[in-house]
C-alpha atoms as a PDB file:
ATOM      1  CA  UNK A   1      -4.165  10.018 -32.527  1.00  0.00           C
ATOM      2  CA  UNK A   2      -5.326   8.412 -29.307  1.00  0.00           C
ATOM      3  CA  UNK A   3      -7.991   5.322 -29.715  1.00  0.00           C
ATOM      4  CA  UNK A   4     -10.493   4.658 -26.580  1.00  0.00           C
ATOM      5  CA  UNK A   5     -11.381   1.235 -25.890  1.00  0.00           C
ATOM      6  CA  UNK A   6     -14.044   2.012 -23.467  1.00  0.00           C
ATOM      7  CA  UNK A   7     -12.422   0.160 -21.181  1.00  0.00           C
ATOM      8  CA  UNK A   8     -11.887   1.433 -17.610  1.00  0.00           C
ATOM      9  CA  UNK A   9      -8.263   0.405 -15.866  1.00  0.00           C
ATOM     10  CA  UNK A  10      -8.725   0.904 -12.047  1.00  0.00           C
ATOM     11  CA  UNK A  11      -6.170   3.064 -10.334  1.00  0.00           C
ATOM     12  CA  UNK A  12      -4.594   1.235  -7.605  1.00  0.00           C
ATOM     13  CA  UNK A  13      -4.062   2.865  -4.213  1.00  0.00           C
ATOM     14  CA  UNK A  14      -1.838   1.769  -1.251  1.00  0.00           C
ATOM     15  CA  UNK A  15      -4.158   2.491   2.074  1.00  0.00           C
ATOM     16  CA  UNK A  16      -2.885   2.141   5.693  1.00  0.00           C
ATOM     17  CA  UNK A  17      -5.565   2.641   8.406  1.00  0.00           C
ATOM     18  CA  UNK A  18      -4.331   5.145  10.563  1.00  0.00           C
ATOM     19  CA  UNK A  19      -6.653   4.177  13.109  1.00  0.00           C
ATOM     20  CA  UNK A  20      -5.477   0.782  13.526  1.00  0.00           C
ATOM     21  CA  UNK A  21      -1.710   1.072  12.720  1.00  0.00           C
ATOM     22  CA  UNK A  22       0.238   0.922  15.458  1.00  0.00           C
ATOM     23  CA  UNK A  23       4.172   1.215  14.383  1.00  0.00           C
ATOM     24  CA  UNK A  24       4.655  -2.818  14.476  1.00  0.00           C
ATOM     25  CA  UNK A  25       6.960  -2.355  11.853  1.00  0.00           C
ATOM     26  CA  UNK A  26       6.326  -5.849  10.634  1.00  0.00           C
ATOM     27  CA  UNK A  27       5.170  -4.618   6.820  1.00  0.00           C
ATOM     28  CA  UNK A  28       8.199  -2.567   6.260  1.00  0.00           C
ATOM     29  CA  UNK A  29      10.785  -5.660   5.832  1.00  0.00           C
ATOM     30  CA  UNK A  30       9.039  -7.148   3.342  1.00  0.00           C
ATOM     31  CA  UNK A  31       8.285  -4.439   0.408  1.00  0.00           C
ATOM     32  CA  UNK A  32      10.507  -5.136  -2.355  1.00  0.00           C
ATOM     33  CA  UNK A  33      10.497  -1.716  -3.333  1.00  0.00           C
ATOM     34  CA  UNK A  34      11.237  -0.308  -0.205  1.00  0.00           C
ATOM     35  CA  UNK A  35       8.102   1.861  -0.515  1.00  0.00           C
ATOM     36  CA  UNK A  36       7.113   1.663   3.006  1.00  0.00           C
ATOM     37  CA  UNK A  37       8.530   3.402   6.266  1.00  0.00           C
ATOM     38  CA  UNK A  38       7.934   4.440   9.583  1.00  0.00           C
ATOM     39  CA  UNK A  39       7.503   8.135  10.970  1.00  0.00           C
ATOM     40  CA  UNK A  40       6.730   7.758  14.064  1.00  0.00           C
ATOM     41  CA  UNK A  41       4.259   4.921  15.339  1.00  0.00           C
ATOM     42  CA  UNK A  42       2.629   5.046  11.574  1.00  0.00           C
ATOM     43  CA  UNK A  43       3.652   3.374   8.410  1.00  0.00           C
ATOM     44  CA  UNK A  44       3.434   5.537   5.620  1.00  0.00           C
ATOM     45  CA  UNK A  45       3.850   4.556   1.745  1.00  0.00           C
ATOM     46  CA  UNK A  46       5.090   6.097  -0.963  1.00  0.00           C
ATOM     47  CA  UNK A  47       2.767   5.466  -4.072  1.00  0.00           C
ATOM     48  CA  UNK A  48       5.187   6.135  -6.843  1.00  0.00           C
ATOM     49  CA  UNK A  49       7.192   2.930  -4.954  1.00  0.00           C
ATOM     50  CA  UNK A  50       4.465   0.743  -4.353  1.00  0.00           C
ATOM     51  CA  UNK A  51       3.853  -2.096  -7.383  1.00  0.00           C
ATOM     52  CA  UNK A  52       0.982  -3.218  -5.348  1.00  0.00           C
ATOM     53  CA  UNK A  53       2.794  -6.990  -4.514  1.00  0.00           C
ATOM     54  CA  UNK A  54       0.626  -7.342  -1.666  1.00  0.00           C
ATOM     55  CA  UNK A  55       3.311  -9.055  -0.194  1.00  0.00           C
ATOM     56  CA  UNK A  56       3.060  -6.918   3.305  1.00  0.00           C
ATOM     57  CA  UNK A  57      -0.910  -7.144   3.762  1.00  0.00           C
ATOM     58  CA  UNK A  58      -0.939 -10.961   5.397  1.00  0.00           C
ATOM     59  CA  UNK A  59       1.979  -9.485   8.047  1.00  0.00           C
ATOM     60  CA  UNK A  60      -0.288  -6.953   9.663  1.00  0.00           C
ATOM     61  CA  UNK A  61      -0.985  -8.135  12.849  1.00  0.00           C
ATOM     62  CA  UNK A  62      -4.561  -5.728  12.633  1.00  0.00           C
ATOM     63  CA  UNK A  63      -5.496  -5.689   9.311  1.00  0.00           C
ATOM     64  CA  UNK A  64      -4.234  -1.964   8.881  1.00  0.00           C
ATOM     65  CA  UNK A  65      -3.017  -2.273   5.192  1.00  0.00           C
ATOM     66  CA  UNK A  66      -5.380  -2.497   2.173  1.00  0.00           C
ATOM     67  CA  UNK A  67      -5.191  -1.668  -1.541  1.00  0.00           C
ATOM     68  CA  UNK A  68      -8.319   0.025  -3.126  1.00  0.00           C
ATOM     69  CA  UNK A  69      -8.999   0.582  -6.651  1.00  0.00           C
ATOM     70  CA  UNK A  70     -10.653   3.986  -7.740  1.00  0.00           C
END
């Protein structure tokens, strides 16, 4: 039997502006779990990696990475 609380968890999700990315690179170094890359001149994230650490957001030399809850 499932019991609802009524409360609603946010889902997290990992957002990188492809208009302002620019293939820096800088973010990539410092994910723990290796969930970001590079293809190309664009970092791209793999959600399933990503605990949401925020530790790559402050690197971003134009604000290109943001987490948004839904």
């Amino acid at each position: 039997m499932t019991v609802s609380t009524g409360i609603h968890m946010p889902q997290l999700h990992f957002i990188v502006d492809e208009d302002l990315c620019y293939g820096c690179g800088a973010c990539i170094s410092l994910c723990p779990t290796n969930a970001l890359s590079m293809e190309g001149l664009l970092a791209l994230v793999q959600q399933s990696q990503c605990t949401y650490c925020e530790y790559c957001i402050p690197s971003c030399p134009v604000d290109a990475l943001l987490i948004e809850s839904r």
